[in-house]
PDB file of N, CA and C in Angstrom:
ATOM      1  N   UNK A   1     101.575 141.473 143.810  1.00  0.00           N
ATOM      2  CA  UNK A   1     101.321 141.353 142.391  1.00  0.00           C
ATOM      3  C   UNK A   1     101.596 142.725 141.755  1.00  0.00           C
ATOM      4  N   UNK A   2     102.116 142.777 140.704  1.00  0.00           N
ATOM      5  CA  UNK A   2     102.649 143.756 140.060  1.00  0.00           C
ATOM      6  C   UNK A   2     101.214 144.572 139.347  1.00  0.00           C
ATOM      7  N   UNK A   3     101.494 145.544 139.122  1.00  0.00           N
ATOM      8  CA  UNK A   3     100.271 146.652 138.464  1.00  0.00           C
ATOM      9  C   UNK A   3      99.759 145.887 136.928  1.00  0.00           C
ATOM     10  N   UNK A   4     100.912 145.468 136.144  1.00  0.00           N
ATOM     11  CA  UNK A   4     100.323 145.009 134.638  1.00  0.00           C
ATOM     12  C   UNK A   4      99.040 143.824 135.195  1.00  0.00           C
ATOM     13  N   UNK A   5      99.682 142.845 136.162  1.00  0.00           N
ATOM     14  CA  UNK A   5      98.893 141.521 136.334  1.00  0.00           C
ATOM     15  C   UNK A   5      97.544 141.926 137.133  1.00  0.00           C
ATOM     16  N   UNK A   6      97.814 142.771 137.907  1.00  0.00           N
ATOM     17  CA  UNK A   6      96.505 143.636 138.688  1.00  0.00           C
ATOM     18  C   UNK A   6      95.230 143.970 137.254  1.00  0.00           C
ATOM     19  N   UNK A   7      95.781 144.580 136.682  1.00  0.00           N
ATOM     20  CA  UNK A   7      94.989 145.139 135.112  1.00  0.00           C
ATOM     21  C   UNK A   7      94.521 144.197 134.623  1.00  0.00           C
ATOM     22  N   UNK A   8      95.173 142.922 134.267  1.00  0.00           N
ATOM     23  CA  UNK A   8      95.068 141.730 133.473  1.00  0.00           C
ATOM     24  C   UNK A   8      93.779 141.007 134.137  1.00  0.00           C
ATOM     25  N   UNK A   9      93.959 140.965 135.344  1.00  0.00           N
ATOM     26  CA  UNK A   9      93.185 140.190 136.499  1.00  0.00           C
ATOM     27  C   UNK A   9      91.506 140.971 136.602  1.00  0.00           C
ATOM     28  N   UNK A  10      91.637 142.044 136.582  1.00  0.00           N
ATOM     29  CA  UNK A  10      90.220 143.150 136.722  1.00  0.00           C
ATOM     30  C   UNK A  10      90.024 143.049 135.268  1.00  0.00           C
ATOM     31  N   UNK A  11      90.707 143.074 134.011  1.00  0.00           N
ATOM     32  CA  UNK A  11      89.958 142.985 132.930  1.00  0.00           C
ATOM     33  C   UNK A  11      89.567 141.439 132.598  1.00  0.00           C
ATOM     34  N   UNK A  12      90.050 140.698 132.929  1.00  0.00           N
ATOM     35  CA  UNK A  12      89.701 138.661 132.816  1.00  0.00           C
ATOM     36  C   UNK A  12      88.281 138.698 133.541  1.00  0.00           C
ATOM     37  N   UNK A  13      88.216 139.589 134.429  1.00  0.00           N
ATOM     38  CA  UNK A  13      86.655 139.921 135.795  1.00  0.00           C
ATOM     39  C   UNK A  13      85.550 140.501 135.004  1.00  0.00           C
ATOM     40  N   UNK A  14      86.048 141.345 134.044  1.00  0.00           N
ATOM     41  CA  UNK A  14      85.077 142.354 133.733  1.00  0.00           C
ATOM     42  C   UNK A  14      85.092 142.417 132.124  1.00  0.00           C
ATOM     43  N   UNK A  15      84.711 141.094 131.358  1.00  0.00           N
ATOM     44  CA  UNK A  15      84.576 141.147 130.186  1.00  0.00           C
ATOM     45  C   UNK A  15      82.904 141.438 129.331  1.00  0.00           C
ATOM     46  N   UNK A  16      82.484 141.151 129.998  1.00  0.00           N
ATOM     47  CA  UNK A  16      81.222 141.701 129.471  1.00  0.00           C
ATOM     48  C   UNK A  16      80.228 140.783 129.448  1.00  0.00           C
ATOM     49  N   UNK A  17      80.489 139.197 129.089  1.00  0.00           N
ATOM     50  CA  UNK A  17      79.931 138.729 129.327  1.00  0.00           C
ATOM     51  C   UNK A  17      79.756 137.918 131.045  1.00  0.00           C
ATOM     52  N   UNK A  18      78.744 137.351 131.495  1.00  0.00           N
ATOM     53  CA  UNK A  18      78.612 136.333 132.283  1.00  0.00           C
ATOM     54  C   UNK A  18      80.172 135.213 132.869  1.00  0.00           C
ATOM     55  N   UNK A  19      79.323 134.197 130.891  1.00  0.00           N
ATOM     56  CA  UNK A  19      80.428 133.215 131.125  1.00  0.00           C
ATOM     57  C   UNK A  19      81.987 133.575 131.240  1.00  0.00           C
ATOM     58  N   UNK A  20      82.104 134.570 130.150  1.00  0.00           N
ATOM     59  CA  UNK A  20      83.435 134.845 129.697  1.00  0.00           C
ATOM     60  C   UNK A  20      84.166 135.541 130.942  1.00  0.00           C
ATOM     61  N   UNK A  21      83.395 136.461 131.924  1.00  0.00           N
ATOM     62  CA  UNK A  21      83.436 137.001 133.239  1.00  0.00           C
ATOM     63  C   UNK A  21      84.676 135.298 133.943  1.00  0.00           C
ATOM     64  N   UNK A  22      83.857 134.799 134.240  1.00  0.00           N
ATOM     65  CA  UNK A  22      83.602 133.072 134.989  1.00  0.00           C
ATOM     66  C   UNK A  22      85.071 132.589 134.387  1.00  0.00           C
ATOM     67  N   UNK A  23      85.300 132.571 132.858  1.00  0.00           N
ATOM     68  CA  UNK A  23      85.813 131.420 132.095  1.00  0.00           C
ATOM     69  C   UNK A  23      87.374 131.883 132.696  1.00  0.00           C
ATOM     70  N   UNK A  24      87.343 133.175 131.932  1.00  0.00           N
ATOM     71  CA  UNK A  24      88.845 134.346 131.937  1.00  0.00           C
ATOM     72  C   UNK A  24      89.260 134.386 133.238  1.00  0.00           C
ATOM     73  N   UNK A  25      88.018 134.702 134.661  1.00  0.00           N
ATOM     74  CA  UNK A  25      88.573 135.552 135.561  1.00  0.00           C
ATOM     75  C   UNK A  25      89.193 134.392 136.264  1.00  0.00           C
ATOM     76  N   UNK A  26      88.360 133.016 136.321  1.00  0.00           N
ATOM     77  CA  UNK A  26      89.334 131.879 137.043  1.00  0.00           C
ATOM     78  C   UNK A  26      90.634 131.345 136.504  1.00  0.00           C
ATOM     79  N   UNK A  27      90.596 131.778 135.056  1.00  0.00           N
ATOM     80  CA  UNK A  27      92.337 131.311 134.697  1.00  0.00           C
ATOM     81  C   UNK A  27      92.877 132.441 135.371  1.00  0.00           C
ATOM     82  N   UNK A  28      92.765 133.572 135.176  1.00  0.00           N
ATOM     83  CA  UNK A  28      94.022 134.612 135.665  1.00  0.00           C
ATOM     84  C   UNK A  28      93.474 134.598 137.467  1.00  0.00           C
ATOM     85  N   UNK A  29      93.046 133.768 138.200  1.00  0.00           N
ATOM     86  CA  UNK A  29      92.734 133.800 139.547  1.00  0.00           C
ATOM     87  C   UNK A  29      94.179 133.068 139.249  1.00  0.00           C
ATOM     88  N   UNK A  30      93.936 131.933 138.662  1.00  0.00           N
ATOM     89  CA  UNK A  30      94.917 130.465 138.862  1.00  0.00           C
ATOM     90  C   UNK A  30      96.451 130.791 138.306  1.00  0.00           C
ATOM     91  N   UNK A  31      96.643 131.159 137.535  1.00  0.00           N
ATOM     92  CA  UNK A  31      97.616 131.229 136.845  1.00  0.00           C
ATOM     93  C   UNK A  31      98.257 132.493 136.820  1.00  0.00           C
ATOM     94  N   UNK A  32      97.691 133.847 136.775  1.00  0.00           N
ATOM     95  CA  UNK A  32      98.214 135.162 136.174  1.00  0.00           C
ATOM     96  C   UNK A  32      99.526 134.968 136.990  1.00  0.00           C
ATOM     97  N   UNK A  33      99.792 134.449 138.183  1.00  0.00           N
ATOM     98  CA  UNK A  33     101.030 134.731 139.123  1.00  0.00           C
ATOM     99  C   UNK A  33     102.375 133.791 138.183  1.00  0.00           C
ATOM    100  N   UNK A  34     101.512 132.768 137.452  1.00  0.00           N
ATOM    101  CA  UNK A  34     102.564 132.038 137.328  1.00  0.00           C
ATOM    102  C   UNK A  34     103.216 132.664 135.903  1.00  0.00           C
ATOM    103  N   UNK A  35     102.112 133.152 135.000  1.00  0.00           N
ATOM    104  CA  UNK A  35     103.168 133.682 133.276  1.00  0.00           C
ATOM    105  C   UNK A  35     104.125 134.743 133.156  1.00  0.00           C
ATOM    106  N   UNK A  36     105.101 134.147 132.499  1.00  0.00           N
ATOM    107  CA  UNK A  36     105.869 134.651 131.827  1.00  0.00           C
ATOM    108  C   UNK A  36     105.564 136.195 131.349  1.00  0.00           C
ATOM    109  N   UNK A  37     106.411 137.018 130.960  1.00  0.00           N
ATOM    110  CA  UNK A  37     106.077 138.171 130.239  1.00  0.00           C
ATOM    111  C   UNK A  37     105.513 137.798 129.160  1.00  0.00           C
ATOM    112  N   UNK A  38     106.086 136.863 128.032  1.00  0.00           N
ATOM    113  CA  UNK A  38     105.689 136.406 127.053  1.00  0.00           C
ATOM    114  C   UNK A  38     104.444 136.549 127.039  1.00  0.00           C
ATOM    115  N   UNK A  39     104.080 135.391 127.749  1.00  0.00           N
ATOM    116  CA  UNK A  39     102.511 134.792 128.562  1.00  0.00           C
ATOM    117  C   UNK A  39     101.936 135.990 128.715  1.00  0.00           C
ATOM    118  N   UNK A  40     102.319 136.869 129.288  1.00  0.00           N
ATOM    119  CA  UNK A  40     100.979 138.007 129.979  1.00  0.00           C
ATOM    120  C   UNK A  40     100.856 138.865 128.436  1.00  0.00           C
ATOM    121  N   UNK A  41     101.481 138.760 127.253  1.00  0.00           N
ATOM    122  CA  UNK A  41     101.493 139.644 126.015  1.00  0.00           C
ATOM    123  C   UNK A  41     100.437 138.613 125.143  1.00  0.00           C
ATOM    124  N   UNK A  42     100.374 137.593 125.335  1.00  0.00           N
ATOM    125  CA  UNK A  42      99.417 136.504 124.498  1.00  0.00           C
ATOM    126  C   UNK A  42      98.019 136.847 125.471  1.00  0.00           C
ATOM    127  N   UNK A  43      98.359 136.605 126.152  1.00  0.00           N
ATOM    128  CA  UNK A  43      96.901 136.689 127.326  1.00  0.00           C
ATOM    129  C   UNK A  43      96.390 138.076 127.017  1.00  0.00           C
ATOM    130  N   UNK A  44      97.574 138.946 127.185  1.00  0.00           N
ATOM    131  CA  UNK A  44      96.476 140.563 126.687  1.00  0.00           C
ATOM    132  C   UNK A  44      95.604 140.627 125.335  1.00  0.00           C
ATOM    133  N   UNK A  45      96.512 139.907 124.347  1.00  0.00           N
ATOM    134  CA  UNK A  45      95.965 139.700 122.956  1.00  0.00           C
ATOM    135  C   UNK A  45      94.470 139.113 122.744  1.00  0.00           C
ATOM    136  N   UNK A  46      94.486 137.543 123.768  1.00  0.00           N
ATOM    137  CA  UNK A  46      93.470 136.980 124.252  1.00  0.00           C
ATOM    138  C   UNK A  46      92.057 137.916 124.188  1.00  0.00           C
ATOM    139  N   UNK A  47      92.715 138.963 125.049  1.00  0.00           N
ATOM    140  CA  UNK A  47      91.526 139.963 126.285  1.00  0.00           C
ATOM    141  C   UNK A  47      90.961 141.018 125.104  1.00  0.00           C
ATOM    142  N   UNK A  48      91.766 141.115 123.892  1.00  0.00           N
ATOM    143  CA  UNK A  48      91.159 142.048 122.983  1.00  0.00           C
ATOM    144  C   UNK A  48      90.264 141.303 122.500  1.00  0.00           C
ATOM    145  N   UNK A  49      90.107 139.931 121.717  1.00  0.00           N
ATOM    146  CA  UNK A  49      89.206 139.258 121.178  1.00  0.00           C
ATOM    147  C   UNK A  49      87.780 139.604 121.664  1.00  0.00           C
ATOM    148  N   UNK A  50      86.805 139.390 121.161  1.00  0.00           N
ATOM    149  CA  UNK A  50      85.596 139.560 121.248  1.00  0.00           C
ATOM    150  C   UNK A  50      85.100 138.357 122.150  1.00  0.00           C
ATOM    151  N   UNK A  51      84.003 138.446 123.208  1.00  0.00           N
ATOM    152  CA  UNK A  51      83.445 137.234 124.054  1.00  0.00           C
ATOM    153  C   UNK A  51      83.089 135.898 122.755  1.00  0.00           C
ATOM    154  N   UNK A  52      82.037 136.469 122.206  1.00  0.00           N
ATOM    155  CA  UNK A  52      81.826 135.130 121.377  1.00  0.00           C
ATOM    156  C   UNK A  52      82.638 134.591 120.312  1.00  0.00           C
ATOM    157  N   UNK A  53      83.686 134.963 120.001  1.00  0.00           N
ATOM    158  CA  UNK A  53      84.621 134.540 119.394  1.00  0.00           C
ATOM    159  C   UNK A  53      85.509 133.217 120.091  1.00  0.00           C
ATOM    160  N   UNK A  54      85.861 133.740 121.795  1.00  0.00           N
ATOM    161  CA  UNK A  54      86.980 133.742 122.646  1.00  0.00           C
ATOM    162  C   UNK A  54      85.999 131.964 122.896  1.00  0.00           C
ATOM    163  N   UNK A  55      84.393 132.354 123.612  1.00  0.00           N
ATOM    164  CA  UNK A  55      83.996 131.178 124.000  1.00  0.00           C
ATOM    165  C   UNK A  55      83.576 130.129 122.774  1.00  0.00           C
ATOM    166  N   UNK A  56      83.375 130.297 121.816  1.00  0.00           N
ATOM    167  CA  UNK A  56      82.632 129.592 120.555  1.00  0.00           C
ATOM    168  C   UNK A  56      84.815 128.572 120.603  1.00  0.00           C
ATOM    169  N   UNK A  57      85.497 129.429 120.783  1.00  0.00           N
ATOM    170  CA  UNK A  57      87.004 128.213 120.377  1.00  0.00           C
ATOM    171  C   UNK A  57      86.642 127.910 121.633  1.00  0.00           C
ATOM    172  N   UNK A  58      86.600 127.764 123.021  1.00  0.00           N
ATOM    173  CA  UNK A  58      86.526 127.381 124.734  1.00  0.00           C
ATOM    174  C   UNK A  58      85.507 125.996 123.906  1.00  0.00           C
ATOM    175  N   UNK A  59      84.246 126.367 123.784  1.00  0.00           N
ATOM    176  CA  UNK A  59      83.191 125.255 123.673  1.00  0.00           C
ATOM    177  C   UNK A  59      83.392 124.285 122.618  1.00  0.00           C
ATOM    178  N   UNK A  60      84.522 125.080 121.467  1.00  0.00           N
ATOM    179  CA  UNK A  60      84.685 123.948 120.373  1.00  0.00           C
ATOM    180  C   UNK A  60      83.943 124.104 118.874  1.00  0.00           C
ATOM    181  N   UNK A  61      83.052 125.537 119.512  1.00  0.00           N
ATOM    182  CA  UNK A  61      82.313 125.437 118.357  1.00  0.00           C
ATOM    183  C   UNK A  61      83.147 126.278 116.706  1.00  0.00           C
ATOM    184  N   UNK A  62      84.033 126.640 116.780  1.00  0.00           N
ATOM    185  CA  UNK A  62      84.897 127.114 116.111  1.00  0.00           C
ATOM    186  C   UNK A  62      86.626 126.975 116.690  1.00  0.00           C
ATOM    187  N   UNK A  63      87.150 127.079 115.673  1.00  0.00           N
ATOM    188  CA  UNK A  63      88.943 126.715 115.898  1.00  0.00           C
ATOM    189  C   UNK A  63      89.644 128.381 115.619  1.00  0.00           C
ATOM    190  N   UNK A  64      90.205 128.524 116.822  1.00  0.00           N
ATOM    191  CA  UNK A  64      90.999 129.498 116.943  1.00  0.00           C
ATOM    192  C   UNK A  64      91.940 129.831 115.611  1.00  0.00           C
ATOM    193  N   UNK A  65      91.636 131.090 115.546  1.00  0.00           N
ATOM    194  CA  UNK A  65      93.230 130.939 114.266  1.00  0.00           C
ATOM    195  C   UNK A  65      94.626 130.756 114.746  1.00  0.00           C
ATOM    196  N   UNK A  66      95.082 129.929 113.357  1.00  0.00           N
ATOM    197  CA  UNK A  66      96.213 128.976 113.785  1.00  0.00           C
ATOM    198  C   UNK A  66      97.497 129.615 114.152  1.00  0.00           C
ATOM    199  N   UNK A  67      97.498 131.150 114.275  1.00  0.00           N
ATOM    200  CA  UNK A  67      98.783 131.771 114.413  1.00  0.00           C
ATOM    201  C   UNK A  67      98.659 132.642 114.898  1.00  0.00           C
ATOM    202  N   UNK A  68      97.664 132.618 115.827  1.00  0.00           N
ATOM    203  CA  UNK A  68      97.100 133.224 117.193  1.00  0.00           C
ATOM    204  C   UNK A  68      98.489 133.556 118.280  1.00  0.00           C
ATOM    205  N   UNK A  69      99.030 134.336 118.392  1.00  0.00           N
ATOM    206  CA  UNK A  69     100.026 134.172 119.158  1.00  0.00           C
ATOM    207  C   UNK A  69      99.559 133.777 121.183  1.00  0.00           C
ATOM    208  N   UNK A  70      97.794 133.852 121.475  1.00  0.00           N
ATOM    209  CA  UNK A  70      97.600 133.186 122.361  1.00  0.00           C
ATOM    210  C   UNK A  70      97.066 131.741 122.314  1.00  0.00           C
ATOM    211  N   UNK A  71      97.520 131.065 121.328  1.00  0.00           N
ATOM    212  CA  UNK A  71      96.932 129.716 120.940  1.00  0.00           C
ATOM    213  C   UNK A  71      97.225 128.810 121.954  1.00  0.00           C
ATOM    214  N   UNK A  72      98.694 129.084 122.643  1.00  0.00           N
ATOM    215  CA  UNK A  72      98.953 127.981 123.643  1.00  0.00           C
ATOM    216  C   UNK A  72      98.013 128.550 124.844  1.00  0.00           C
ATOM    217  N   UNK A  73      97.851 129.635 125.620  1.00  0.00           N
ATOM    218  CA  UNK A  73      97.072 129.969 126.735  1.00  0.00           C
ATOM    219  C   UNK A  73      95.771 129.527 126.285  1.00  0.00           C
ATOM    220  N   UNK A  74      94.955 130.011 125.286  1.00  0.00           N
ATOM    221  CA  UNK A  74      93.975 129.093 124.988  1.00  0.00           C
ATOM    222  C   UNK A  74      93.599 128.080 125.242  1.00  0.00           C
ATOM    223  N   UNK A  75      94.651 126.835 125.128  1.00  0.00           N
ATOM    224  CA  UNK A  75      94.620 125.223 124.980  1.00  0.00           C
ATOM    225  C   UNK A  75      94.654 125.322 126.373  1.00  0.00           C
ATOM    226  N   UNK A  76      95.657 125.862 127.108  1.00  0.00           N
ATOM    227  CA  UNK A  76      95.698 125.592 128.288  1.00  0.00           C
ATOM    228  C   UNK A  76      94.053 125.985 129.384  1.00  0.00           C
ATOM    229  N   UNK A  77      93.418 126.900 128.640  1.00  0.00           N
ATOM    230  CA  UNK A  77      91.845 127.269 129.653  1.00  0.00           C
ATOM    231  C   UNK A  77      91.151 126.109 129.364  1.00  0.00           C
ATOM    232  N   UNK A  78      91.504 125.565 128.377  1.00  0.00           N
ATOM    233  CA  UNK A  78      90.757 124.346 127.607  1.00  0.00           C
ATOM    234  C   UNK A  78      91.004 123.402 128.734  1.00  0.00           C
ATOM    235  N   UNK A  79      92.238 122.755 128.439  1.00  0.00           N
ATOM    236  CA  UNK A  79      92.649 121.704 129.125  1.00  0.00           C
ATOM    237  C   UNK A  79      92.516 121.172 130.521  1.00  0.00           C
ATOM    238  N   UNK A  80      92.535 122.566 131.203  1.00  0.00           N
ATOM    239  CA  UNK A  80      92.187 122.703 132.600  1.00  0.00           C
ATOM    240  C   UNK A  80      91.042 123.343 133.070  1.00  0.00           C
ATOM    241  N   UNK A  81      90.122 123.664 132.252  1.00  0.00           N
ATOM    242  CA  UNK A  81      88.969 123.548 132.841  1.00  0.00           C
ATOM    243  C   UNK A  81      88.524 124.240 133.698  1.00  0.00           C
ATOM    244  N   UNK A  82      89.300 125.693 133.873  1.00  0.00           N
ATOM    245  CA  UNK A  82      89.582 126.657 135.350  1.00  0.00           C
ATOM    246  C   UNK A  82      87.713 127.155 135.152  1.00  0.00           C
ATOM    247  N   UNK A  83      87.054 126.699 133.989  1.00  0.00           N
ATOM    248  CA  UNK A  83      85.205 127.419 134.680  1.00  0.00           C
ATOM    249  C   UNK A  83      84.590 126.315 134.886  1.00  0.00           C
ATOM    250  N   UNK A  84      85.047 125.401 135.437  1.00  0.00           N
ATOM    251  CA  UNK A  84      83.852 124.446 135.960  1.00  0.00           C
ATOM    252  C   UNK A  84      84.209 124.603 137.389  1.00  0.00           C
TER     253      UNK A  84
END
């Protein structure tokens, strides 16, 4: 694994919260190997957001903004479910 995805992977681990720890670190367990450059520039964007921002769109309780350039990685933690 390359050094950027190494970084990506220890910061998805070490967000501050618990859940968000749990939610982040199992998508980039599952996936970080598979994105795109693109992908790993949305996902970093992701990693700046604030925990309760990031989980309140995860749980539904608020809608991501619509021109989020990580809107599709988003849908995708959604969809698949990588913290249960």
């Amino acid at each position: 694994m390359d050094n950027r995805r190494k970084k990506i992977l220890f910061r998805s681990w070490h967000r501050g919260t618990k859940e968000m720890d749990i939610i982040l670190g199992n998508f980039a367990d599952k996936y970080i190997k598979d994105l795109s450059g693109a992908q790993l520039d949305a996902y970093e964007n992701l990693l700046e957001v604030p925990d309760l921002d990031v989980y309140n769109w995860i749980i539904g309780k608020e809608d991501a903004p619509a021109n989020a350039p990580y809107r599709d990685l988003l849908q995708q933690i959604i969809d698949n479910k990588v913290y249960e």
